[in-house]
N, C-alpha and C. Protein backbone atom coordinates (compact mmCIF):
# COMPACT_ATOMS: atom_id res chain seq x y z
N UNK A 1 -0.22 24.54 39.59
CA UNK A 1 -0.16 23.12 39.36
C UNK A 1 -0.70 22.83 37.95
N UNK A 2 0.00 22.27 36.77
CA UNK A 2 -0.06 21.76 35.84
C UNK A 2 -1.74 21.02 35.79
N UNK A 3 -2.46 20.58 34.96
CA UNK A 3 -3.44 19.89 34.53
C UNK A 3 -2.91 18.39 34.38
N UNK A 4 -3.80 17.79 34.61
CA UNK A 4 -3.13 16.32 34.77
C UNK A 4 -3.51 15.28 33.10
N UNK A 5 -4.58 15.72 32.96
CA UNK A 5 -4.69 15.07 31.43
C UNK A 5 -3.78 16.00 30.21
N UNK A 6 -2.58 16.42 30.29
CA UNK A 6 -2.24 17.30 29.23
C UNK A 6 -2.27 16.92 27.93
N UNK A 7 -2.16 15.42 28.14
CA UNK A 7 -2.32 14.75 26.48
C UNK A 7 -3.51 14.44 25.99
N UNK A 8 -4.66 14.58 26.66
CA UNK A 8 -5.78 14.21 26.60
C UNK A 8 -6.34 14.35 25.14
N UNK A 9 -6.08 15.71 24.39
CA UNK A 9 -6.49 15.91 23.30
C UNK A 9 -5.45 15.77 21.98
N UNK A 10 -4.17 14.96 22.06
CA UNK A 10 -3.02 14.75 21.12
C UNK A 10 -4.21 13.46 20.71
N UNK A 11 -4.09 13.21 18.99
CA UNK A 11 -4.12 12.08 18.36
C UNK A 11 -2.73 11.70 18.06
N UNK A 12 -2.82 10.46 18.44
CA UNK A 12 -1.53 9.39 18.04
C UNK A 12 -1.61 9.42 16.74
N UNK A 13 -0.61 9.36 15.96
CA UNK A 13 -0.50 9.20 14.67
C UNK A 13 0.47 8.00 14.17
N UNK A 14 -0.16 6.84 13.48
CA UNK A 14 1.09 5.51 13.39
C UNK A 14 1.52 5.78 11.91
N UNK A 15 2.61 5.58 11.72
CA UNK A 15 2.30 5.34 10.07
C UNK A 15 1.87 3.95 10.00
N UNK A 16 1.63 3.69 8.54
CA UNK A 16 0.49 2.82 8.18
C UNK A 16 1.75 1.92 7.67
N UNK A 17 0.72 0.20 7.90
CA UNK A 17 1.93 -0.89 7.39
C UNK A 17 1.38 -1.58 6.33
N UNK A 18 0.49 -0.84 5.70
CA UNK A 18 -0.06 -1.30 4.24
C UNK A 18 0.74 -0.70 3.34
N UNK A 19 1.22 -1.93 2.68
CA UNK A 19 2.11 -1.44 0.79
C UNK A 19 1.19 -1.83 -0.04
N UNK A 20 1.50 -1.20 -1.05
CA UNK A 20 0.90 -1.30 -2.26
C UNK A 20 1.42 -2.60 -2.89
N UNK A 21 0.43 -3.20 -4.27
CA UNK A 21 1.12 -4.44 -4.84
C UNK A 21 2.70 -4.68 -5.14
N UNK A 22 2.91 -3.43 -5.97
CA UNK A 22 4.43 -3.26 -6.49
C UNK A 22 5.43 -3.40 -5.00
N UNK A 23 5.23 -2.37 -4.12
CA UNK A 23 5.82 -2.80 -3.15
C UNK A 23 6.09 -4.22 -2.37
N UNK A 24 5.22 -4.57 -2.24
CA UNK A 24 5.12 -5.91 -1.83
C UNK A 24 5.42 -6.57 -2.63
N UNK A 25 5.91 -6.47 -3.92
CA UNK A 25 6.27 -7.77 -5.05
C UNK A 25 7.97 -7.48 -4.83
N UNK A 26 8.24 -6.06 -4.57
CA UNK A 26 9.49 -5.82 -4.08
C UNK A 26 10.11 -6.53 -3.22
N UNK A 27 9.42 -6.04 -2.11
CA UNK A 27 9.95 -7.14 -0.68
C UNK A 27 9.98 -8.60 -0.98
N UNK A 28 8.59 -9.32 -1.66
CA UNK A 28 9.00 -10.70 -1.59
C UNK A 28 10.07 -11.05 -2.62
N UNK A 29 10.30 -9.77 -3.80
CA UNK A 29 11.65 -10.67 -4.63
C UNK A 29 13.05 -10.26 -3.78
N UNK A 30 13.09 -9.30 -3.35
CA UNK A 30 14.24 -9.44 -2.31
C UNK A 30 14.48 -10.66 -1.32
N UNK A 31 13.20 -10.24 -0.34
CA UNK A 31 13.40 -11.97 0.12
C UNK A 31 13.57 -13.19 -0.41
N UNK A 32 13.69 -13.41 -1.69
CA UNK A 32 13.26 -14.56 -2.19
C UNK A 32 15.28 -14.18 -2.64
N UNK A 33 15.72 -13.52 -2.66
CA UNK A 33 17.43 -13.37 -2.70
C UNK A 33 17.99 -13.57 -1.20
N UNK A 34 17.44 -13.34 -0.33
CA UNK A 34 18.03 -13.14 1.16
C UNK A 34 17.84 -15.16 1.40
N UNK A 35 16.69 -15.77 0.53
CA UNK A 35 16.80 -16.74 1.19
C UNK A 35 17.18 -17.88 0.27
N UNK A 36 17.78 -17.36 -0.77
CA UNK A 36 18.29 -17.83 -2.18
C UNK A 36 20.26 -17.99 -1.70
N UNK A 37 20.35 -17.45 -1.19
CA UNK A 37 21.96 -16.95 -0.84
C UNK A 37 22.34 -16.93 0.87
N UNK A 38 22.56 -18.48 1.20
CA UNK A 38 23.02 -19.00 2.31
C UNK A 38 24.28 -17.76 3.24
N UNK A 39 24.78 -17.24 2.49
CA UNK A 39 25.69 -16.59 3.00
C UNK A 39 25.20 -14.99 3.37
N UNK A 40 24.29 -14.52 2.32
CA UNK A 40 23.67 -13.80 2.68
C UNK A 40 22.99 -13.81 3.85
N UNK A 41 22.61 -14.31 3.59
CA UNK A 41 20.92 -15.31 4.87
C UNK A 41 21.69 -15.29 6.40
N UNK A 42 23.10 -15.47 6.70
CA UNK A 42 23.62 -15.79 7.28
C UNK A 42 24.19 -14.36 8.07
N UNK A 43 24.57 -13.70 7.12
CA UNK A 43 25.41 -12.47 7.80
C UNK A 43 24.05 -11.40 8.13
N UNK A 44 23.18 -11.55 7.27
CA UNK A 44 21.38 -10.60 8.14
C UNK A 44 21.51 -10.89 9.36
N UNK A 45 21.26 -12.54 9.46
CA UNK A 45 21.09 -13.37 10.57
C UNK A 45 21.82 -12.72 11.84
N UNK A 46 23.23 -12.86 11.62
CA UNK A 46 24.33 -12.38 12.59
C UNK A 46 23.58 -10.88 13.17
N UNK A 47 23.93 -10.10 12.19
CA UNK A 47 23.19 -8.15 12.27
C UNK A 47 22.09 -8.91 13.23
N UNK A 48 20.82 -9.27 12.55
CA UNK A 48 19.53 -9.01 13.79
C UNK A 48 19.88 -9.60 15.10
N UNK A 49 20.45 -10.56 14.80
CA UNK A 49 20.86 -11.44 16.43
C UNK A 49 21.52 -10.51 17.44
N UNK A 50 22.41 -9.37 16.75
CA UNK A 50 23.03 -8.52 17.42
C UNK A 50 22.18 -7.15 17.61
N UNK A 51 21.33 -7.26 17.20
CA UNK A 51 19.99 -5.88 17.32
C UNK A 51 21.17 -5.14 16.74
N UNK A 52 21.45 -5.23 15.74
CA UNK A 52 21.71 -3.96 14.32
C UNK A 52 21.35 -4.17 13.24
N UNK A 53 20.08 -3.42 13.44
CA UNK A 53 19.27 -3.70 12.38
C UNK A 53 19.16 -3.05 10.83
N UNK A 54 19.77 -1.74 11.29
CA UNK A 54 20.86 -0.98 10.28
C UNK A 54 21.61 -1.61 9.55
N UNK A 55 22.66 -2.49 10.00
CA UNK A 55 23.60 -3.30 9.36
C UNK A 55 22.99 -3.83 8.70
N UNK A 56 22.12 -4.96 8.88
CA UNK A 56 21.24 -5.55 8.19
C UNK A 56 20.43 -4.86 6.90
N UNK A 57 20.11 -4.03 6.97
CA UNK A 57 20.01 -2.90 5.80
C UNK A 57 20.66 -2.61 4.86
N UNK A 58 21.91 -1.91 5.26
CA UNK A 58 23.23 -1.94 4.76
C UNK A 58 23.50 -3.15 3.55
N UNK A 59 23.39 -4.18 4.49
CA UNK A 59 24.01 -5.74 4.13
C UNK A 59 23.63 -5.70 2.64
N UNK A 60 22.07 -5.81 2.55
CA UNK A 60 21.22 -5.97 1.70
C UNK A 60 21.26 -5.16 0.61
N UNK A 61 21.82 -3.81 1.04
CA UNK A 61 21.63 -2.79 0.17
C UNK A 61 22.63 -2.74 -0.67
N UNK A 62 23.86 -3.34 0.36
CA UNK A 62 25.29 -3.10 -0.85
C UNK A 62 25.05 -4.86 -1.51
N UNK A 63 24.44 -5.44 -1.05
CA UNK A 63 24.67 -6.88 -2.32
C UNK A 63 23.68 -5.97 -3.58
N UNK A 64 22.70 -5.23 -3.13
CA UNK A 64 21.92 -5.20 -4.42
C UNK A 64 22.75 -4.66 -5.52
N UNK A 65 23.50 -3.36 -4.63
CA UNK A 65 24.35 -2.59 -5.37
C UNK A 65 25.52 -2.99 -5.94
N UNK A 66 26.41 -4.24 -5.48
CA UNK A 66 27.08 -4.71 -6.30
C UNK A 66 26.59 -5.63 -7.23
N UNK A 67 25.21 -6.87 -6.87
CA UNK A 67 24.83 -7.45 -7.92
C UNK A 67 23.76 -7.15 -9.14
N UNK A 68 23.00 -6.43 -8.85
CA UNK A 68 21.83 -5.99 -9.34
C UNK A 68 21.55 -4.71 -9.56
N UNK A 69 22.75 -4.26 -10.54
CA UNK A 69 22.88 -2.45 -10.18
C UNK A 69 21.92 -2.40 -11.13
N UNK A 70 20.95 -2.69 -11.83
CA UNK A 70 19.95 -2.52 -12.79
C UNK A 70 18.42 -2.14 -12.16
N UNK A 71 18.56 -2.67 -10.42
CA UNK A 71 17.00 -2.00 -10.09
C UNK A 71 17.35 -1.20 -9.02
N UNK A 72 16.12 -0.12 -9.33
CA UNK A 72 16.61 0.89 -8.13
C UNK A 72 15.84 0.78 -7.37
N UNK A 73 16.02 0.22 -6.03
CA UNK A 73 15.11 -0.28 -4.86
C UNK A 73 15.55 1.19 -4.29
N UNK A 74 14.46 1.60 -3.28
CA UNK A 74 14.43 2.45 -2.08
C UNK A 74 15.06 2.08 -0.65
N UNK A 75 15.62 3.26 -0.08
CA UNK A 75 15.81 2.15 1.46
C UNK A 75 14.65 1.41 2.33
N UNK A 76 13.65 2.25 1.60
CA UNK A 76 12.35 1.69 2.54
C UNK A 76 12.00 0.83 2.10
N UNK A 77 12.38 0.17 1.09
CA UNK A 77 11.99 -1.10 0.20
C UNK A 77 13.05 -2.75 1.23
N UNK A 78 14.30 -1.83 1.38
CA UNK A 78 15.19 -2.92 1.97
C UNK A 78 14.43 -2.81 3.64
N UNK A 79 14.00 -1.76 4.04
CA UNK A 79 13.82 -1.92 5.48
C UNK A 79 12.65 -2.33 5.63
N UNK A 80 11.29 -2.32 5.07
CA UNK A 80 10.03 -3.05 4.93
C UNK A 80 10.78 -5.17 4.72
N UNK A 81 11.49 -5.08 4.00
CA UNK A 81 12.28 -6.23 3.75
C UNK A 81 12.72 -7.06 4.91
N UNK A 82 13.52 -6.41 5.46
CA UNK A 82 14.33 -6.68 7.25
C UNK A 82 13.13 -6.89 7.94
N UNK A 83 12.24 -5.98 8.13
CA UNK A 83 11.00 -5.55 9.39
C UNK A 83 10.64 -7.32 8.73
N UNK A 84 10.27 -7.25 7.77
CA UNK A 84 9.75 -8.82 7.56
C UNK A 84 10.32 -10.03 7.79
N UNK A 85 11.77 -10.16 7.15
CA UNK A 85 12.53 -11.09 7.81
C UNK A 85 12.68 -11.28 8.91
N UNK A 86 12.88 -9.79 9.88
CA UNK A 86 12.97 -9.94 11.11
C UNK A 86 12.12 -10.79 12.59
N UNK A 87 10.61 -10.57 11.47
CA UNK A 87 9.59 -11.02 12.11
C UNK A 87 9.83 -12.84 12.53
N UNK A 88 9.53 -13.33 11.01
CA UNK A 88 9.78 -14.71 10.94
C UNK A 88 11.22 -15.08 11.34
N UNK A 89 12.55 -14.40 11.60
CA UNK A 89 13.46 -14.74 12.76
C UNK A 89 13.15 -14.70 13.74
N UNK A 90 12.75 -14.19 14.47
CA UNK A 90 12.39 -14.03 15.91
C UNK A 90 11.07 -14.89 16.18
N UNK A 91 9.97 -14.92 15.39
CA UNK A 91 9.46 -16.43 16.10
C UNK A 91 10.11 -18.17 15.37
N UNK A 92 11.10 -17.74 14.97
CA UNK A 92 11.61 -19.01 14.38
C UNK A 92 12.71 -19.45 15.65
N UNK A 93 13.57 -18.25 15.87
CA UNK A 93 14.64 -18.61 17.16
C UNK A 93 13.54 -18.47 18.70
N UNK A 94 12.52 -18.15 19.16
CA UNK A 94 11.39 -18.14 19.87
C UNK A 94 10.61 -19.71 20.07
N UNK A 95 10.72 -20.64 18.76
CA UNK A 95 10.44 -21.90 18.31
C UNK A 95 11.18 -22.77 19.06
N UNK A 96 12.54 -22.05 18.32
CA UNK A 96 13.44 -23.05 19.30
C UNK A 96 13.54 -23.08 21.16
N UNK A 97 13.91 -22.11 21.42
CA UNK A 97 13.68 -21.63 22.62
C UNK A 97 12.65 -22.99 23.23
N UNK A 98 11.56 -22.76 23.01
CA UNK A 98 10.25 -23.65 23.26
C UNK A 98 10.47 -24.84 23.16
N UNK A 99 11.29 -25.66 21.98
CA UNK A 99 11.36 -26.84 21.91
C UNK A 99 12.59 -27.51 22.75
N UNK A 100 13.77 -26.73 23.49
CA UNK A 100 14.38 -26.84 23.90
C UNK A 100 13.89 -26.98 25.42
N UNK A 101 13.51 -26.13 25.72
CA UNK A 101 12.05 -26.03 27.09
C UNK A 101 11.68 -27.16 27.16
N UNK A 102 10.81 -27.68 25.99
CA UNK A 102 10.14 -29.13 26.57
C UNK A 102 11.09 -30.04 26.66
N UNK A 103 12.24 -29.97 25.95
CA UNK A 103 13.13 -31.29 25.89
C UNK A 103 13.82 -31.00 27.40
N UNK A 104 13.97 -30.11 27.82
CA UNK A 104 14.69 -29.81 29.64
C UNK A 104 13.45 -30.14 30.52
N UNK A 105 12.22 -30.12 30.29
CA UNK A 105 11.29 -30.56 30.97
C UNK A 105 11.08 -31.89 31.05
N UNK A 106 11.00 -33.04 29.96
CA UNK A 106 11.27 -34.08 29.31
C UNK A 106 12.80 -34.86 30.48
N UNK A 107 13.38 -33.86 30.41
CA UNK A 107 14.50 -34.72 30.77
C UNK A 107 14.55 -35.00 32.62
N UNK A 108 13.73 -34.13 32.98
CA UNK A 108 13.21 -34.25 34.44
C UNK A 108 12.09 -34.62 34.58
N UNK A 109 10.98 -34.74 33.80
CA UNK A 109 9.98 -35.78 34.58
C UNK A 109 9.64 -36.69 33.31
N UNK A 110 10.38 -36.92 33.00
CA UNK A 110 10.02 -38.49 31.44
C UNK A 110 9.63 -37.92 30.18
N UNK A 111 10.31 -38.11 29.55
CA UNK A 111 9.46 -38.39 27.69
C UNK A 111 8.36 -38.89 27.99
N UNK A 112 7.75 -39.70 28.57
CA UNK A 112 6.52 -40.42 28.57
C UNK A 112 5.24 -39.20 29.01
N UNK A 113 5.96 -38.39 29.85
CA UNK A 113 4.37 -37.72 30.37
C UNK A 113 4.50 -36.30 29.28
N UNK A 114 5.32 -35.82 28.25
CA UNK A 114 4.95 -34.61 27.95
C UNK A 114 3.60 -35.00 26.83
N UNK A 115 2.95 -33.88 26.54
CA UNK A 115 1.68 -33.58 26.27
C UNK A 115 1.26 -33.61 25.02
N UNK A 116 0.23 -34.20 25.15
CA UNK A 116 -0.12 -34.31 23.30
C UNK A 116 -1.15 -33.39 22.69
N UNK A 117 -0.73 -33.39 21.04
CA UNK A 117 -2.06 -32.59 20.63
C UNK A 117 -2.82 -33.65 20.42
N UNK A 118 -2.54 -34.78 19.56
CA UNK A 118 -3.41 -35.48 18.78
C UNK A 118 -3.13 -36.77 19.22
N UNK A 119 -4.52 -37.39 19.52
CA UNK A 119 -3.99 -38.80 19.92
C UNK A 119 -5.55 -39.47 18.96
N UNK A 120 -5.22 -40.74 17.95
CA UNK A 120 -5.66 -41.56 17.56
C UNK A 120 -5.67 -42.78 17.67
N UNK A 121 -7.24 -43.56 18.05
CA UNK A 121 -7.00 -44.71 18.07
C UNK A 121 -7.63 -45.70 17.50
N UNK A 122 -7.51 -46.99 17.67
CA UNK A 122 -8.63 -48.14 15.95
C UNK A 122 -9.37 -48.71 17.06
N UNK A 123 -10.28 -49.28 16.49
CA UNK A 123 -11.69 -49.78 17.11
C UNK A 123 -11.59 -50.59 18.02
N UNK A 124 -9.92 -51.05 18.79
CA UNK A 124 -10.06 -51.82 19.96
C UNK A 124 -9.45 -50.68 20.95
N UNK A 125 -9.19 -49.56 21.10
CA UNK A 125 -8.89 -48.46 21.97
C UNK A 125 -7.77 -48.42 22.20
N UNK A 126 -7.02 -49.04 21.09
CA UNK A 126 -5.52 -48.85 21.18
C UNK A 126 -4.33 -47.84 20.41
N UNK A 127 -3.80 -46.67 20.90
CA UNK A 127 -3.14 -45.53 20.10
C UNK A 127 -2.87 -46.16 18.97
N UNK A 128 -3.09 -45.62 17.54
CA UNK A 128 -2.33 -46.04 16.62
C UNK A 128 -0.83 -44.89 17.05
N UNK A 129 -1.71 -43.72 16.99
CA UNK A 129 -0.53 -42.56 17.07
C UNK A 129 -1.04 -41.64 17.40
N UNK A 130 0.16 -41.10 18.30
CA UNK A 130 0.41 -39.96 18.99
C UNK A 130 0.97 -38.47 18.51
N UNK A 131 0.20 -37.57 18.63
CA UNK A 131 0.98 -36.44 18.03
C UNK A 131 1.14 -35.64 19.52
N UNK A 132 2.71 -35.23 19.56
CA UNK A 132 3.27 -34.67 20.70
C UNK A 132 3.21 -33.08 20.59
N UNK A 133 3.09 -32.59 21.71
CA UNK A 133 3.61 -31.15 21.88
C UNK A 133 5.02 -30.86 21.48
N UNK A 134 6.04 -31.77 21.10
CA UNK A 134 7.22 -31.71 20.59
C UNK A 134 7.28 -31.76 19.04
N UNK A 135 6.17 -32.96 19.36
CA UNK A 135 6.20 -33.19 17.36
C UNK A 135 5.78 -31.97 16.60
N UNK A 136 4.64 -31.22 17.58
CA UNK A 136 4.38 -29.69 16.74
C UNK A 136 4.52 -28.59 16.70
N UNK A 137 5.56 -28.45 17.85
CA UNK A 137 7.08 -27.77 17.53
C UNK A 137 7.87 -28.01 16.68
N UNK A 138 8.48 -29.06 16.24
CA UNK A 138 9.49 -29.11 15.59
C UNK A 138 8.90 -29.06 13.81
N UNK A 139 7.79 -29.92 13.68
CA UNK A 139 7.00 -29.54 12.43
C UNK A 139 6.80 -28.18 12.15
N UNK A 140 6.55 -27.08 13.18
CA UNK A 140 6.47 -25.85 12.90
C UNK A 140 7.60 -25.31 12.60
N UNK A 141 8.58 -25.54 13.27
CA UNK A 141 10.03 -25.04 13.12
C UNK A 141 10.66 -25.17 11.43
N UNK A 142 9.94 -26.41 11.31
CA UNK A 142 10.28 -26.85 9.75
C UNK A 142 9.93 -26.25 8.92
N UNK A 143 8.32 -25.79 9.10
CA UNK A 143 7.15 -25.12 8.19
C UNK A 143 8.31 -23.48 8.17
N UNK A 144 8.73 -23.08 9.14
CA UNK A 144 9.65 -21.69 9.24
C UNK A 144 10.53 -21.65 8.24
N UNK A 145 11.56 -22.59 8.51
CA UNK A 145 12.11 -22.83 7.51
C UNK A 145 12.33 -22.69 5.94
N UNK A 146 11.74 -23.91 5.62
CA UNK A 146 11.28 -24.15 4.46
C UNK A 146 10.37 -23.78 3.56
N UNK A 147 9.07 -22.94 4.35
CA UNK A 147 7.92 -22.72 3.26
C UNK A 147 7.52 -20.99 3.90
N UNK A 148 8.59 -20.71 3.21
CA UNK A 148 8.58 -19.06 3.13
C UNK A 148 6.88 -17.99 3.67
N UNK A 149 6.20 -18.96 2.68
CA UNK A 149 4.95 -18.41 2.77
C UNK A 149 4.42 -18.54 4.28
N UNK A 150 4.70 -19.44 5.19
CA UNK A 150 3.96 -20.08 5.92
C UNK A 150 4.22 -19.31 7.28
N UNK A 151 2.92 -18.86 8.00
CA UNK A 151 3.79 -17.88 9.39
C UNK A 151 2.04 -18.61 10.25
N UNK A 152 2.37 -18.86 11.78
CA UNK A 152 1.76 -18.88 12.43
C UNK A 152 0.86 -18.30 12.87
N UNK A 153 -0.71 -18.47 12.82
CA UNK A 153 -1.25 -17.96 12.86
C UNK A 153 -1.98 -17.67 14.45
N UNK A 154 -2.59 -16.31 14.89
CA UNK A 154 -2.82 -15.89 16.32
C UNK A 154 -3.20 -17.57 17.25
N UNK A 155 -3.85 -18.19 16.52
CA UNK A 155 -4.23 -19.09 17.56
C UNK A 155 -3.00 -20.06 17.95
N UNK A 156 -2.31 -20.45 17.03
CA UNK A 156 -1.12 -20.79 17.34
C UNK A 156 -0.12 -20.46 18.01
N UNK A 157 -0.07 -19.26 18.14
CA UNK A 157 0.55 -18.33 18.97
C UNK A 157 0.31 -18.17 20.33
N UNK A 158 -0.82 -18.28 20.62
CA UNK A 158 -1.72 -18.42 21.75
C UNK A 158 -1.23 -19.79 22.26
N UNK A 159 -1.55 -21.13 21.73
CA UNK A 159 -0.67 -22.20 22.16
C UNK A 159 0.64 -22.25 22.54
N UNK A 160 1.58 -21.49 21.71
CA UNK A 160 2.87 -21.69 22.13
C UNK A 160 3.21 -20.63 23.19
N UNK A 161 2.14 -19.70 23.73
CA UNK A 161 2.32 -19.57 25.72
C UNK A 161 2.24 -20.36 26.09
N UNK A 162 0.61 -20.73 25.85
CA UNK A 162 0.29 -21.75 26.59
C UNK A 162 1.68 -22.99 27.12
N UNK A 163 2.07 -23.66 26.13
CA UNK A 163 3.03 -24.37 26.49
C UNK A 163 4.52 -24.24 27.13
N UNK A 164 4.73 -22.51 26.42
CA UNK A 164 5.76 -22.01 27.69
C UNK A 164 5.31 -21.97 29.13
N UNK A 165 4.17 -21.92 29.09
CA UNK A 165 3.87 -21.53 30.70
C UNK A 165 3.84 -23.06 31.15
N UNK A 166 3.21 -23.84 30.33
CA UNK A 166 3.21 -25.54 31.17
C UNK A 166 4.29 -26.57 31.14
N UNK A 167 5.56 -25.73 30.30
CA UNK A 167 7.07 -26.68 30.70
C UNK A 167 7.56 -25.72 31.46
N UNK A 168 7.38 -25.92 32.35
CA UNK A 168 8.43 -25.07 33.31
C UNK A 168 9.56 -25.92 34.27
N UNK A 169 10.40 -25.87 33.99
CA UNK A 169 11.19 -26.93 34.72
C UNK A 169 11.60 -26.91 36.22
């Protein structure tokens, strides 16, 4: 009979997801082409949606090569690239998902009762305004979007279970 801990003494070995500056100035000027070029942006999009993430590689690799035959990027330069884009796609279509959730929840027990983050009011105890669990979804969705730099941070993340688990329809 075999020993039951046989792996007991293997170290796992990860490779490491630290780049160096140059690298990383790589990836963000690539990205800063992937999100410069709607059509580009578009056919990645398609590849990851379809989990070919290869393609998506590819994609990237032959625009460089027909437009930009002057720098010589690595493949690991385009695939550190993807791994990143990929990230901020998937909690960006994950966003939606969520905001769609509350609006099917919304539509069976009222707009009126879904949940707020922020509620303010003036010195006679009356809301000026309401900030919704919708409103900071869709503000986040925007922040995805638009401000490249901007990615959700763990605690936020932590909220948006939270709120999958409390629209449940």
């Amino acid at each position: 009979m075999p020993p039951r801990n046989t792996w007991k003494n293997v170290t796992y070995v990860r490779p490491s997801q630290d780049v160096d500056k140059q690298t990383a100035r790589i990836v963000n000027d690539i990205l800063d082409v992937i999100f410069s070029y709607p059509d580009l942006r578009s056919e990645i999009d398609s590849y990851l949606n379809n989990s070919s993430k290869i393609n998506a590689i590819k994609t990237i690799k032959n625009y460089y090569e027909d437009h930009h035959k002057s720098r010589n990027y690595t493949l690991l330069h385009f695939k550190l690239t993807i791994d990143n884009y990929q990230k901020r796609l998937n909690i960006h279509i994950k966003l939606i998902k969520l905001i769609q959730r509350i609006e099917k929840w919304c539509d069976v027990n009222g707009y009126d009762k879904v949940g707020l983050q922020n509620e303010v009011k003036d010195n006679t105890g009356q809301y000026v305004y309401k900030y919704s669990d919708w409103e900071m979804i869709d503000d986040h969705i925007g922040l995805m979007v638009n401000d490249r730099q901007w990615r959700p941070s763990g605690k936020q993340m932590k909220q948006y279970n939270g709120l999958w688990r409390k629209y449940v329809s």
